[in-house]
PDB file of N, CA and C in Angstrom:
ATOM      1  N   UNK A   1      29.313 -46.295 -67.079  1.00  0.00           N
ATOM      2  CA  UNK A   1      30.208 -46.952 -68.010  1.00  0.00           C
ATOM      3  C   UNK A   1      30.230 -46.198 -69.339  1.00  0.00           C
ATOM      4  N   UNK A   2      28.921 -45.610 -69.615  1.00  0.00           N
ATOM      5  CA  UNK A   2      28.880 -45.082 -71.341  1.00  0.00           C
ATOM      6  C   UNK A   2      29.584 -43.527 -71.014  1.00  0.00           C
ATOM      7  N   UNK A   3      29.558 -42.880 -69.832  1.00  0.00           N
ATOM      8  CA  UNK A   3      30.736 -42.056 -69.831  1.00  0.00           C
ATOM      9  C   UNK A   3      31.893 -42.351 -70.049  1.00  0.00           C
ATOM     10  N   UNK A   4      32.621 -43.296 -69.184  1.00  0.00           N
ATOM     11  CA  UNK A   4      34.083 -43.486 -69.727  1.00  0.00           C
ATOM     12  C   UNK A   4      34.220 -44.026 -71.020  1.00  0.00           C
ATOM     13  N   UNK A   5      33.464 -44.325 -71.576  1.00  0.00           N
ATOM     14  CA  UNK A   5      33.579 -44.780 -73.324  1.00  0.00           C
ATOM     15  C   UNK A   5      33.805 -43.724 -73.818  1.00  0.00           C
ATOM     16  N   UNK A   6      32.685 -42.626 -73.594  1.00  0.00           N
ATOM     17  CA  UNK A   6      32.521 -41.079 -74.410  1.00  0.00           C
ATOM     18  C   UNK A   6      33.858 -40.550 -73.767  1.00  0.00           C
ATOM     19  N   UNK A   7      34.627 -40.818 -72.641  1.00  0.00           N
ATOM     20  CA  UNK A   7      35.873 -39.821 -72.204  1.00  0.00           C
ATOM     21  C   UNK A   7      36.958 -40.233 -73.300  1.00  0.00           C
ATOM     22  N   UNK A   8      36.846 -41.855 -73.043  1.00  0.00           N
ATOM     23  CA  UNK A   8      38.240 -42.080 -74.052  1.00  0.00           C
ATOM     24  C   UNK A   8      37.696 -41.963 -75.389  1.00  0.00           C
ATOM     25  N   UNK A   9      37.053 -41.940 -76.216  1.00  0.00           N
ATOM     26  CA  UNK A   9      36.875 -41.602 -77.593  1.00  0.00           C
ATOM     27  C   UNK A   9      36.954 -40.229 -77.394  1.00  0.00           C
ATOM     28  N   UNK A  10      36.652 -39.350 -77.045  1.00  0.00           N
ATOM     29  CA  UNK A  10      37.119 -37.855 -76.909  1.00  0.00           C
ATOM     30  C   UNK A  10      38.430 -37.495 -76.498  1.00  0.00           C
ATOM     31  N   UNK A  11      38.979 -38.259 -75.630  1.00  0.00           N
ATOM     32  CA  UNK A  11      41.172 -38.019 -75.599  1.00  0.00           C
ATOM     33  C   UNK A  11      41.562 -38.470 -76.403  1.00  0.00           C
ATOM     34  N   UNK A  12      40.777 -39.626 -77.813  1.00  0.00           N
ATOM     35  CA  UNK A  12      41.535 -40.407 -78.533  1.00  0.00           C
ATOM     36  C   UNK A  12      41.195 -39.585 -79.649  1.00  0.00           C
ATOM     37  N   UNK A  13      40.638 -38.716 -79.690  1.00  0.00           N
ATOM     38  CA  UNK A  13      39.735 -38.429 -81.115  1.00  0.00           C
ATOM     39  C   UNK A  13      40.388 -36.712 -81.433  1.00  0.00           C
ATOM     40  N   UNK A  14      40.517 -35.970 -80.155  1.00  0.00           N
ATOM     41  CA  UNK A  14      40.577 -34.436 -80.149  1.00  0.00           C
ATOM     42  C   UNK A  14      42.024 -33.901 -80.083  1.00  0.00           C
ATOM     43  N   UNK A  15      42.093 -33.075 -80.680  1.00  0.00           N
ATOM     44  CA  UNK A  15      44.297 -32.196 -80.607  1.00  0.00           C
ATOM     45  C   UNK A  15      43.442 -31.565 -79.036  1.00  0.00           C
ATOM     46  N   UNK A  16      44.038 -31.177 -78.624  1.00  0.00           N
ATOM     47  CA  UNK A  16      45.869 -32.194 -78.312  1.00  0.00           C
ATOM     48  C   UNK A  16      46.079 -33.356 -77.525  1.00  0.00           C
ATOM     49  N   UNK A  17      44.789 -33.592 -77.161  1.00  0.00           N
ATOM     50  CA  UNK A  17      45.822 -34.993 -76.313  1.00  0.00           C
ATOM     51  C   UNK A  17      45.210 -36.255 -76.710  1.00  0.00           C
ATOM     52  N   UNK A  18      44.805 -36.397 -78.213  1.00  0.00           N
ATOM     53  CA  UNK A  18      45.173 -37.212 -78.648  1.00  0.00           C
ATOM     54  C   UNK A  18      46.188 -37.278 -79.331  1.00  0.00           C
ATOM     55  N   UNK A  19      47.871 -37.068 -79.237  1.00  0.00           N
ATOM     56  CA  UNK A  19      49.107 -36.773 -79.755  1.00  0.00           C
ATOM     57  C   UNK A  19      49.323 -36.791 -78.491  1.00  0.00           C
ATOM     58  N   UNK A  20      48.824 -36.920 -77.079  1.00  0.00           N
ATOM     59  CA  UNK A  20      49.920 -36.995 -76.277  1.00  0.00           C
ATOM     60  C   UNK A  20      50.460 -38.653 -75.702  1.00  0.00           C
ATOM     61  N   UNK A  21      51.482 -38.941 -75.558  1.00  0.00           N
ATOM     62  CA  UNK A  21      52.247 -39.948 -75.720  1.00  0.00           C
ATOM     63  C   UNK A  21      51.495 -40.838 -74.124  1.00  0.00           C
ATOM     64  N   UNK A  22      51.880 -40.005 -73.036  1.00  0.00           N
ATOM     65  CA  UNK A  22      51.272 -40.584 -71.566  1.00  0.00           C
ATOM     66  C   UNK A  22      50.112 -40.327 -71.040  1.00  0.00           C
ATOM     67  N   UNK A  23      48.571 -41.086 -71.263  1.00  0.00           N
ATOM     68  CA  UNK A  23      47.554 -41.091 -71.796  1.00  0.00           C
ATOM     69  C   UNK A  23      46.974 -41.476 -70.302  1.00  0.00           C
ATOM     70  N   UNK A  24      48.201 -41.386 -69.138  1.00  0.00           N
ATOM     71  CA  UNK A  24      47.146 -42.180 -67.929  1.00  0.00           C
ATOM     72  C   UNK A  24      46.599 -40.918 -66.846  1.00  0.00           C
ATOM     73  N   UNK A  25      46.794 -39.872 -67.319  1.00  0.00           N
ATOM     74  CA  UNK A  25      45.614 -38.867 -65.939  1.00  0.00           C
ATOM     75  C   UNK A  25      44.993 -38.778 -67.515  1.00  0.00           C
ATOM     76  N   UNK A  26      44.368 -39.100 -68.248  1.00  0.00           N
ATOM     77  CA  UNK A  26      43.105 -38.555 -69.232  1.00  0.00           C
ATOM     78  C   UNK A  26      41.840 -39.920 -68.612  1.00  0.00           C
ATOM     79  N   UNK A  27      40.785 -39.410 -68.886  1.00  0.00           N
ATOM     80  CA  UNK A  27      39.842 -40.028 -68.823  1.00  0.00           C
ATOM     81  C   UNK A  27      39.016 -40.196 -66.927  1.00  0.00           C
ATOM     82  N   UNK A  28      38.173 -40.411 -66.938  1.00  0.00           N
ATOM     83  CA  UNK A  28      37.645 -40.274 -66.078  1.00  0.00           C
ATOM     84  C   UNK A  28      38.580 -41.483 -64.619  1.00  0.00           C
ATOM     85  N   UNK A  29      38.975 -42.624 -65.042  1.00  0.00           N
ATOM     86  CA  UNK A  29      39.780 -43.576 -64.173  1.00  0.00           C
ATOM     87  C   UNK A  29      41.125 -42.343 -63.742  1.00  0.00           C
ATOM     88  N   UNK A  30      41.825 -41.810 -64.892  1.00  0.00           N
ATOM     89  CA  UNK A  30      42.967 -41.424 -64.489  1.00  0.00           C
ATOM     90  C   UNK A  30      42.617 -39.863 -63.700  1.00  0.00           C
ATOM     91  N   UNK A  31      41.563 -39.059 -64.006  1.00  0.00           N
ATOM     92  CA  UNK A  31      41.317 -38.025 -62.981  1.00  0.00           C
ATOM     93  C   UNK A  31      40.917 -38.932 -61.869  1.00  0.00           C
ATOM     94  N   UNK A  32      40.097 -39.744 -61.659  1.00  0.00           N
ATOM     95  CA  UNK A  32      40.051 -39.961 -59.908  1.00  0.00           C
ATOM     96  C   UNK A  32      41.224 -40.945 -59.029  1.00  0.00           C
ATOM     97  N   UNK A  33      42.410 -41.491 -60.230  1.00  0.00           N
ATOM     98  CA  UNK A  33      43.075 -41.844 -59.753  1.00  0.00           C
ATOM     99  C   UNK A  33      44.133 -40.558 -59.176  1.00  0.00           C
ATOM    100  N   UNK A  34      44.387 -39.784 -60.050  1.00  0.00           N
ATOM    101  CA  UNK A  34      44.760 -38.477 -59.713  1.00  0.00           C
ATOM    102  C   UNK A  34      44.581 -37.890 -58.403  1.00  0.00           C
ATOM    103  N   UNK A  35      43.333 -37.657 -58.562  1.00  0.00           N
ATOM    104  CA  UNK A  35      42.874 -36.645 -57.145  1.00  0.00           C
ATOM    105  C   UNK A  35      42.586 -37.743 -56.020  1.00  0.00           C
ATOM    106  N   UNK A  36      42.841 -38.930 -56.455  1.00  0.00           N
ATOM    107  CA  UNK A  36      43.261 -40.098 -55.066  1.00  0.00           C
ATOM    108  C   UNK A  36      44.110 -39.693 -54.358  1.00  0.00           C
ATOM    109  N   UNK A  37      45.427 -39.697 -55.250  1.00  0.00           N
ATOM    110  CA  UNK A  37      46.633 -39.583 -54.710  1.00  0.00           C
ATOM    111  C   UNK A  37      46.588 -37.889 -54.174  1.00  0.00           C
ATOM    112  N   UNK A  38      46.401 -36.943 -54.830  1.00  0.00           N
ATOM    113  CA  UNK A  38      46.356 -35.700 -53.923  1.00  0.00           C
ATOM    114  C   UNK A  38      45.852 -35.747 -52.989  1.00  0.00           C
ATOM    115  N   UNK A  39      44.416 -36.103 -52.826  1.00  0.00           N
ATOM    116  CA  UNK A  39      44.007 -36.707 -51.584  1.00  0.00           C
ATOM    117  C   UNK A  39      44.736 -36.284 -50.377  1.00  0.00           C
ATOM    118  N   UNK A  40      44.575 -38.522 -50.739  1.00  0.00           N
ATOM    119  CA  UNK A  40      45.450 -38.723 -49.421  1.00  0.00           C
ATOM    120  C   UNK A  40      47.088 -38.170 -48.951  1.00  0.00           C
ATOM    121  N   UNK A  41      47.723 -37.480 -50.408  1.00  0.00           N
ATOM    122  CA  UNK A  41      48.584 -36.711 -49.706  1.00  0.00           C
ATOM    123  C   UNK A  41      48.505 -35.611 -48.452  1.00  0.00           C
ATOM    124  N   UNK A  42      47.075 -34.782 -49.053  1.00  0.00           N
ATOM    125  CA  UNK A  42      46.566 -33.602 -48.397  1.00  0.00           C
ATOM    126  C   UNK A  42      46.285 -34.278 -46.856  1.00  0.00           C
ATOM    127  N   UNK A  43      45.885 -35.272 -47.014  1.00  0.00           N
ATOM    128  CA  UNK A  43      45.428 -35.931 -45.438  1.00  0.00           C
ATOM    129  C   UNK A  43      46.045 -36.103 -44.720  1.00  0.00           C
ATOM    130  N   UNK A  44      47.597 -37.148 -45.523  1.00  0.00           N
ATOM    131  CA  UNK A  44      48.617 -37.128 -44.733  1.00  0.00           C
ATOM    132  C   UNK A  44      49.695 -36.303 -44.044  1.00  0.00           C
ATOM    133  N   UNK A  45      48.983 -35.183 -44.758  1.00  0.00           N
ATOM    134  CA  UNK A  45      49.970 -33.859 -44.506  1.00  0.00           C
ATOM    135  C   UNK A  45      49.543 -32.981 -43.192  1.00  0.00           C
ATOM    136  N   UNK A  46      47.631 -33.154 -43.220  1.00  0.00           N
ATOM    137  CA  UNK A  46      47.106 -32.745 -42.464  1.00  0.00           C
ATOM    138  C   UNK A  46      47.203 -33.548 -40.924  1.00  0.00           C
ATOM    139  N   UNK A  47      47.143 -34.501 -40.881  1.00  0.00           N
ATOM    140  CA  UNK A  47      46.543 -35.338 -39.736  1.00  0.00           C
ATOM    141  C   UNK A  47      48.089 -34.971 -38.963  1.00  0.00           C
ATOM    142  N   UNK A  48      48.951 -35.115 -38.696  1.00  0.00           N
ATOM    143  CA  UNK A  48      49.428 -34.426 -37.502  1.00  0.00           C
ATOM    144  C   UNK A  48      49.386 -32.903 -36.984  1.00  0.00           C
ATOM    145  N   UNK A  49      48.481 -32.008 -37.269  1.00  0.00           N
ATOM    146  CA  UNK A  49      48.386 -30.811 -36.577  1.00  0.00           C
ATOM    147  C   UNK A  49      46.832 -30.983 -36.090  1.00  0.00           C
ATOM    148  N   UNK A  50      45.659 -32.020 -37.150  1.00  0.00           N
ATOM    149  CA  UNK A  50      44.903 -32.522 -36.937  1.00  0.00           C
ATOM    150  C   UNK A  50      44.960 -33.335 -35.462  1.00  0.00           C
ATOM    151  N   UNK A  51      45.571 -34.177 -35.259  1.00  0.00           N
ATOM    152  CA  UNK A  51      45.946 -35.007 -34.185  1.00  0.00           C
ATOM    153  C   UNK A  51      46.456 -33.938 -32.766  1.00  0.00           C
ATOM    154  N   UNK A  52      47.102 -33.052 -33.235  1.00  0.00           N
ATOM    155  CA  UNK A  52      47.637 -32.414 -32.208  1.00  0.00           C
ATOM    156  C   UNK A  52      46.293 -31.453 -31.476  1.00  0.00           C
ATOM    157  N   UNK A  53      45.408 -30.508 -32.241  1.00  0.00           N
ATOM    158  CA  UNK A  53      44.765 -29.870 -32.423  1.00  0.00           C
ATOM    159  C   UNK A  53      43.804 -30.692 -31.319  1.00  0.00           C
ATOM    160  N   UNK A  54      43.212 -32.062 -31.802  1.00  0.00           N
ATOM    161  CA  UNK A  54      42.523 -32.958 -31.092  1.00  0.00           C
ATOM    162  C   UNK A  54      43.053 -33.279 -29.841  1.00  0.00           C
ATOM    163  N   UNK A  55      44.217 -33.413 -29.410  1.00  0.00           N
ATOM    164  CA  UNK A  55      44.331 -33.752 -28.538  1.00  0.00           C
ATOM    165  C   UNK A  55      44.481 -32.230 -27.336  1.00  0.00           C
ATOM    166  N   UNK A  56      44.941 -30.995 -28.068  1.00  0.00           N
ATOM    167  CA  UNK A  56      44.611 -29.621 -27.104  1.00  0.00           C
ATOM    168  C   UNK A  56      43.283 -29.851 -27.066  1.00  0.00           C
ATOM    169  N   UNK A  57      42.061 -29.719 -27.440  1.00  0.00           N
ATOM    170  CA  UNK A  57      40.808 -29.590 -27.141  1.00  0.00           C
ATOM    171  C   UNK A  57      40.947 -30.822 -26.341  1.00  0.00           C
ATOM    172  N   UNK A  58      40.854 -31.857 -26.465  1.00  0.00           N
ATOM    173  CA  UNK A  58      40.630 -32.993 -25.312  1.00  0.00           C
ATOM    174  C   UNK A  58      40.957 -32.388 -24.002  1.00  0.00           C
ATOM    175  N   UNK A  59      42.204 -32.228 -24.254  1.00  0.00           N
ATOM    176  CA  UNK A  59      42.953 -31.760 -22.440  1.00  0.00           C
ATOM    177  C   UNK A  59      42.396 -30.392 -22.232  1.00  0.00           C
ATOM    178  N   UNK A  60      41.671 -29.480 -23.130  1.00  0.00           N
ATOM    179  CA  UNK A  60      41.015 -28.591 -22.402  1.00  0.00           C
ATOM    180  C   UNK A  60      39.812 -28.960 -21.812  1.00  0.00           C
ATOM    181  N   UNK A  61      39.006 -29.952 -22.585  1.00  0.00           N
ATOM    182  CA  UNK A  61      37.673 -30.397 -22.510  1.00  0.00           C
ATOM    183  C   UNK A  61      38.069 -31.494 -21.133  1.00  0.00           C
ATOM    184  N   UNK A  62      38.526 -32.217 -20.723  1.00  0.00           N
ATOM    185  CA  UNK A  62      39.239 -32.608 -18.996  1.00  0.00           C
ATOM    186  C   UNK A  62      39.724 -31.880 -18.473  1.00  0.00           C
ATOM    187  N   UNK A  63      40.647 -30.493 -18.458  1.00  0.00           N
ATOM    188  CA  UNK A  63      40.260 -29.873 -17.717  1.00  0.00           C
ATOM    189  C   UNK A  63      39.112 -28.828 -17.110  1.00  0.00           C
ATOM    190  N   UNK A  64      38.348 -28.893 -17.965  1.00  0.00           N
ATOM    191  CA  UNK A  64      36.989 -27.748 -17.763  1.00  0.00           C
ATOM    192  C   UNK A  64      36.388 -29.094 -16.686  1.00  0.00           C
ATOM    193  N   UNK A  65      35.790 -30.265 -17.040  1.00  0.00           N
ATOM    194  CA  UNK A  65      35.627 -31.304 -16.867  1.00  0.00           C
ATOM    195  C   UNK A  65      36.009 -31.661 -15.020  1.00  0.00           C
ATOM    196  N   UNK A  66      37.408 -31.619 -14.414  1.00  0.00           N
ATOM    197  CA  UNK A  66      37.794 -31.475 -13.777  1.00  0.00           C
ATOM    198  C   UNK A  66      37.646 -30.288 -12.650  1.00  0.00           C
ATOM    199  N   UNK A  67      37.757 -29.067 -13.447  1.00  0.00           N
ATOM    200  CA  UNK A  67      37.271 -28.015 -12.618  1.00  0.00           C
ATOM    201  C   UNK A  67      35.559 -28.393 -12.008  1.00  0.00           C
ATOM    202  N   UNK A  68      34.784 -29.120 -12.209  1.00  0.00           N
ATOM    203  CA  UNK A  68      33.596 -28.930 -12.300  1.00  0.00           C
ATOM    204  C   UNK A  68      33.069 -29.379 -10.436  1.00  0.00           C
ATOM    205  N   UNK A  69      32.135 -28.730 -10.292  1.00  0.00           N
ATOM    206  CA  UNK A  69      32.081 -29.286  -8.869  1.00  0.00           C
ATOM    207  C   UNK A  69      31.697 -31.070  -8.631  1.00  0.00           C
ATOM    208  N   UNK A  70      31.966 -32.249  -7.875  1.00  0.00           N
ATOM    209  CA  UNK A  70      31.425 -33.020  -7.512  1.00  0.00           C
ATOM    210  C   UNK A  70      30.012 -32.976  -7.655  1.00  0.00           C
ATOM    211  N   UNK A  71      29.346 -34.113  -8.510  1.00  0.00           N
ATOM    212  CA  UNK A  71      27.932 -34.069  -8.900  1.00  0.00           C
ATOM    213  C   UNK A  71      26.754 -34.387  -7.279  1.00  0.00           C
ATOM    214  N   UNK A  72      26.027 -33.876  -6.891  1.00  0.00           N
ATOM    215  CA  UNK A  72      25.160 -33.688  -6.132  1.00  0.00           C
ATOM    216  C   UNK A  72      25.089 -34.993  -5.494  1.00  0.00           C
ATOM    217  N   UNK A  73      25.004 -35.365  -4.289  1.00  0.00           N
ATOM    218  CA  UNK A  73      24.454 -36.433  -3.620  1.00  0.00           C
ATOM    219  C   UNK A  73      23.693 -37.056  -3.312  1.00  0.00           C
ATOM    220  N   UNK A  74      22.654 -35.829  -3.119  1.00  0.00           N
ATOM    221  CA  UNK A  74      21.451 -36.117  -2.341  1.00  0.00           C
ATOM    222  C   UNK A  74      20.058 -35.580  -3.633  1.00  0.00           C
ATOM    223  N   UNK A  75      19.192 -35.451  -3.334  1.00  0.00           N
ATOM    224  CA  UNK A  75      17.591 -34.730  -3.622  1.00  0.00           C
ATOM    225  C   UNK A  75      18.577 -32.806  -4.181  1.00  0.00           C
ATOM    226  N   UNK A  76      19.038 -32.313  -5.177  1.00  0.00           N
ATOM    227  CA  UNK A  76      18.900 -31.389  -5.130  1.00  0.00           C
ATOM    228  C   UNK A  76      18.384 -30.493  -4.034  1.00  0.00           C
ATOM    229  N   UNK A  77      16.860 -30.595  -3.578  1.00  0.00           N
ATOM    230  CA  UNK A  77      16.332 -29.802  -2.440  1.00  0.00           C
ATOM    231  C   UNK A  77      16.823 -29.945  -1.388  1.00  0.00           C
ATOM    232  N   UNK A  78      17.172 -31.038  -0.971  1.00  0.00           N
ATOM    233  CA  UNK A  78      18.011 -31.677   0.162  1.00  0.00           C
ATOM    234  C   UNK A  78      19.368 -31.287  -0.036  1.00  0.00           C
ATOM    235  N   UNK A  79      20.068 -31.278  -0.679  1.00  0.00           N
ATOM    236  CA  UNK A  79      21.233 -30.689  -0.854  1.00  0.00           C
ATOM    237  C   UNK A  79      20.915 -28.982  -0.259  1.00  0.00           C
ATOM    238  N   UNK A  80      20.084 -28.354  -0.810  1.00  0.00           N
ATOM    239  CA  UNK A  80      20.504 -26.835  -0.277  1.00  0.00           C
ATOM    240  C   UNK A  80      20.093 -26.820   0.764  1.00  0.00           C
ATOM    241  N   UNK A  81      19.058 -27.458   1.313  1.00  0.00           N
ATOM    242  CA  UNK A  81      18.873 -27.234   2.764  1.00  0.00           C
ATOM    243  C   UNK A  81      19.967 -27.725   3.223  1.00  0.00           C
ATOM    244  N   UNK A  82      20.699 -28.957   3.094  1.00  0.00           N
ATOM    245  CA  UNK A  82      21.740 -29.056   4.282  1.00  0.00           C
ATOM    246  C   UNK A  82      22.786 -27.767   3.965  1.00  0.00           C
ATOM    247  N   UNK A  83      23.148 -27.487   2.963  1.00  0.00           N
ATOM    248  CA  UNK A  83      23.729 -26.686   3.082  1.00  0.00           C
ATOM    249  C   UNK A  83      23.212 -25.506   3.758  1.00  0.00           C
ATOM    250  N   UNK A  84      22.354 -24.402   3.628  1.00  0.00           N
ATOM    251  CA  UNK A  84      21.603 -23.700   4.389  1.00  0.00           C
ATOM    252  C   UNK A  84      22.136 -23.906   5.982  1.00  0.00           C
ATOM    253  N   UNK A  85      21.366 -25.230   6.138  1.00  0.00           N
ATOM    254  CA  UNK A  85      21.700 -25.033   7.590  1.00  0.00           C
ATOM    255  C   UNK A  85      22.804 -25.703   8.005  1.00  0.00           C
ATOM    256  N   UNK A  86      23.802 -25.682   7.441  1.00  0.00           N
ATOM    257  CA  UNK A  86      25.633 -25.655   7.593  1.00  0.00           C
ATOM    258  C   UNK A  86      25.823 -24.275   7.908  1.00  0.00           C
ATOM    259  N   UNK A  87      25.989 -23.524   6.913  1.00  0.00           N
ATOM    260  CA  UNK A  87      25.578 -22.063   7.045  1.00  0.00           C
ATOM    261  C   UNK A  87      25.378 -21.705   8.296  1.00  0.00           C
ATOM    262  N   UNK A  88      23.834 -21.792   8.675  1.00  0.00           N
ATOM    263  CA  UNK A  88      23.388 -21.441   9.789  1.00  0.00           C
ATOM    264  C   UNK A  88      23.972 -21.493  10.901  1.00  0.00           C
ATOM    265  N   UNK A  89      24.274 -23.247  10.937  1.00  0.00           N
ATOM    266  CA  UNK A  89      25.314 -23.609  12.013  1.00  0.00           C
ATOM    267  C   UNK A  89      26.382 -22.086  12.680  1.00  0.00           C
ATOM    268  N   UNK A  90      27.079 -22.475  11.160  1.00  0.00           N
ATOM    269  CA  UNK A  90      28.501 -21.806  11.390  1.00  0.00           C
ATOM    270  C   UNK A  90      28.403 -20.191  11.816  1.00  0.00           C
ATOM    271  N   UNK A  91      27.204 -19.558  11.413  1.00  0.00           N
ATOM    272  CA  UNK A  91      26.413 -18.208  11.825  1.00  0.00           C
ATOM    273  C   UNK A  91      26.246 -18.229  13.166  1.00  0.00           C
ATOM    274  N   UNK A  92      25.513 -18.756  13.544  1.00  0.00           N
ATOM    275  CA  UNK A  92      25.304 -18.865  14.826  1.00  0.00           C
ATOM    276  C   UNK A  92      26.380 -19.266  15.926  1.00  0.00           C
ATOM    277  N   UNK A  93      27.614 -19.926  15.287  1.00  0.00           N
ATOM    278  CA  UNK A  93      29.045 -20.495  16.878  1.00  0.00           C
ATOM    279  C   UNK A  93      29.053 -19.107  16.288  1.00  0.00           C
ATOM    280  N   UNK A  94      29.677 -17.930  15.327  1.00  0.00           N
ATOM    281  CA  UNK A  94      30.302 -17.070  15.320  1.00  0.00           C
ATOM    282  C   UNK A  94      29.581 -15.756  16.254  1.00  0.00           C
ATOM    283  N   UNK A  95      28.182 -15.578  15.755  1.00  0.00           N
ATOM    284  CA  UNK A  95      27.224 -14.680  16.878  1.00  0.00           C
ATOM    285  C   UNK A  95      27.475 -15.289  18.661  1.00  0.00           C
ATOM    286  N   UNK A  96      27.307 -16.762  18.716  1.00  0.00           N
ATOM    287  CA  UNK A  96      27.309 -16.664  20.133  1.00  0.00           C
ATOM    288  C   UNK A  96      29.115 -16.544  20.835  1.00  0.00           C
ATOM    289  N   UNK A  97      29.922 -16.562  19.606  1.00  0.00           N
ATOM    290  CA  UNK A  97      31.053 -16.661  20.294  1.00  0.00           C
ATOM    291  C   UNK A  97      31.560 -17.978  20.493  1.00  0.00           C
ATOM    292  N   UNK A  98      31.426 -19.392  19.975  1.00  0.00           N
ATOM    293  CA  UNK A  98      31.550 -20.567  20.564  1.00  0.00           C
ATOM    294  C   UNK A  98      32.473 -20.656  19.154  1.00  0.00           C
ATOM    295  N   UNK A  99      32.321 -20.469  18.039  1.00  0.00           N
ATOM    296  CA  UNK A  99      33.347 -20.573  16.925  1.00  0.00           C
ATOM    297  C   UNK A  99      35.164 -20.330  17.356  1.00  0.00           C
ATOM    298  N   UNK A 100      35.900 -20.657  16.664  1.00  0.00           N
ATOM    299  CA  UNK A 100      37.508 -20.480  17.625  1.00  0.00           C
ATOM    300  C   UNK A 100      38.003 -19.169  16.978  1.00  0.00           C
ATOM    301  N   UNK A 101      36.718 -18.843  15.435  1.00  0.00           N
ATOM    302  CA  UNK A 101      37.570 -17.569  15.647  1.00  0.00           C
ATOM    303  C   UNK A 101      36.354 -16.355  15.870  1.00  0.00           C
ATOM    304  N   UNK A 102      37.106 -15.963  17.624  1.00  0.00           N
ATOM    305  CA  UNK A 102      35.896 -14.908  18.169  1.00  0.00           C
ATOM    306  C   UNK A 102      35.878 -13.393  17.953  1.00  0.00           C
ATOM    307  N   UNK A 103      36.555 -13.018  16.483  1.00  0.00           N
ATOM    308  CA  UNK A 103      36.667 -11.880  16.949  1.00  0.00           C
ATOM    309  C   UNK A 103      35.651 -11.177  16.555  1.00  0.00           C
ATOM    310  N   UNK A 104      34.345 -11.679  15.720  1.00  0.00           N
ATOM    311  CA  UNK A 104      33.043 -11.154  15.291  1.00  0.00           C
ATOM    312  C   UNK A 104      32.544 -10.770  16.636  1.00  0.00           C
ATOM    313  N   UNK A 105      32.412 -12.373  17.613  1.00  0.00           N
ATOM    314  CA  UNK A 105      31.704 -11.565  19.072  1.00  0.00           C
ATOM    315  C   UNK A 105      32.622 -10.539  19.814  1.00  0.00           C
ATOM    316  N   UNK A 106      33.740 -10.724  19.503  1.00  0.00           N
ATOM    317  CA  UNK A 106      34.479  -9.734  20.491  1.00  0.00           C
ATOM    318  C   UNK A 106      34.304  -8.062  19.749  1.00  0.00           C
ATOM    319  N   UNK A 107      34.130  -7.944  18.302  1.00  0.00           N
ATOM    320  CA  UNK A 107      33.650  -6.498  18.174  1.00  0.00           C
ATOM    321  C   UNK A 107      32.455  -6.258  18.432  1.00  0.00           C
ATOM    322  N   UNK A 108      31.381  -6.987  18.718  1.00  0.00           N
ATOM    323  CA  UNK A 108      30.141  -6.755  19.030  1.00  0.00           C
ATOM    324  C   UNK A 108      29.428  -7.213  20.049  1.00  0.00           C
TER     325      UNK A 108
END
């Protein structure tokens, strides 16, 4: 409070702006009413490329999201073994020839 006393006795007291006629950006109320209003101009000016900006990263961040494989089912460890021996499976119809496509056994 004993600042804004000392602001307005110093705009009321000093050339030049005590001689100036429109006295409302002096003093500590009228600078933060001031840079209120710039402010929220600056904000309002900003927030639609802001908004837009947010919403490209979102839809990149769902699609990365999307690309991602289906989260695991089982025991991790259990997961690679079945896979492994899926694998195996499918190794083995192709070596014995029982797979439909034979042409691994038929070059060898």
């Amino acid at each position: 409070m004993v600042s804004i006393v000392r602001a307005a006795e110093y705009f009321d007291t000093t050339s030049p702006w005590k001689d100036v006629a429109d006295r409302s950006r002096f003093g500590i109320p009228g600078f933060v009413s001031d840079v209120s209003r710039l402010l929220i101009q600056l904000i309002e000016e900003a927030l639609p490329r802001l908004r837009e900006d947010v919403d490209k990263l979102l839809a990149s961040c769902i699609r990365d999201l999307d690309s991602l494989p289906p989260p695991l089912a089982n025991d991790p460890q259990i997961e690679v073994l079945e896979r492994v021996n899926a694998f195996c499976d499918v190794f083995k119809s192709f070596v014995n020839g029982s797979h439909e496509d034979k042409r691994l056994a038929q070059r060898n």
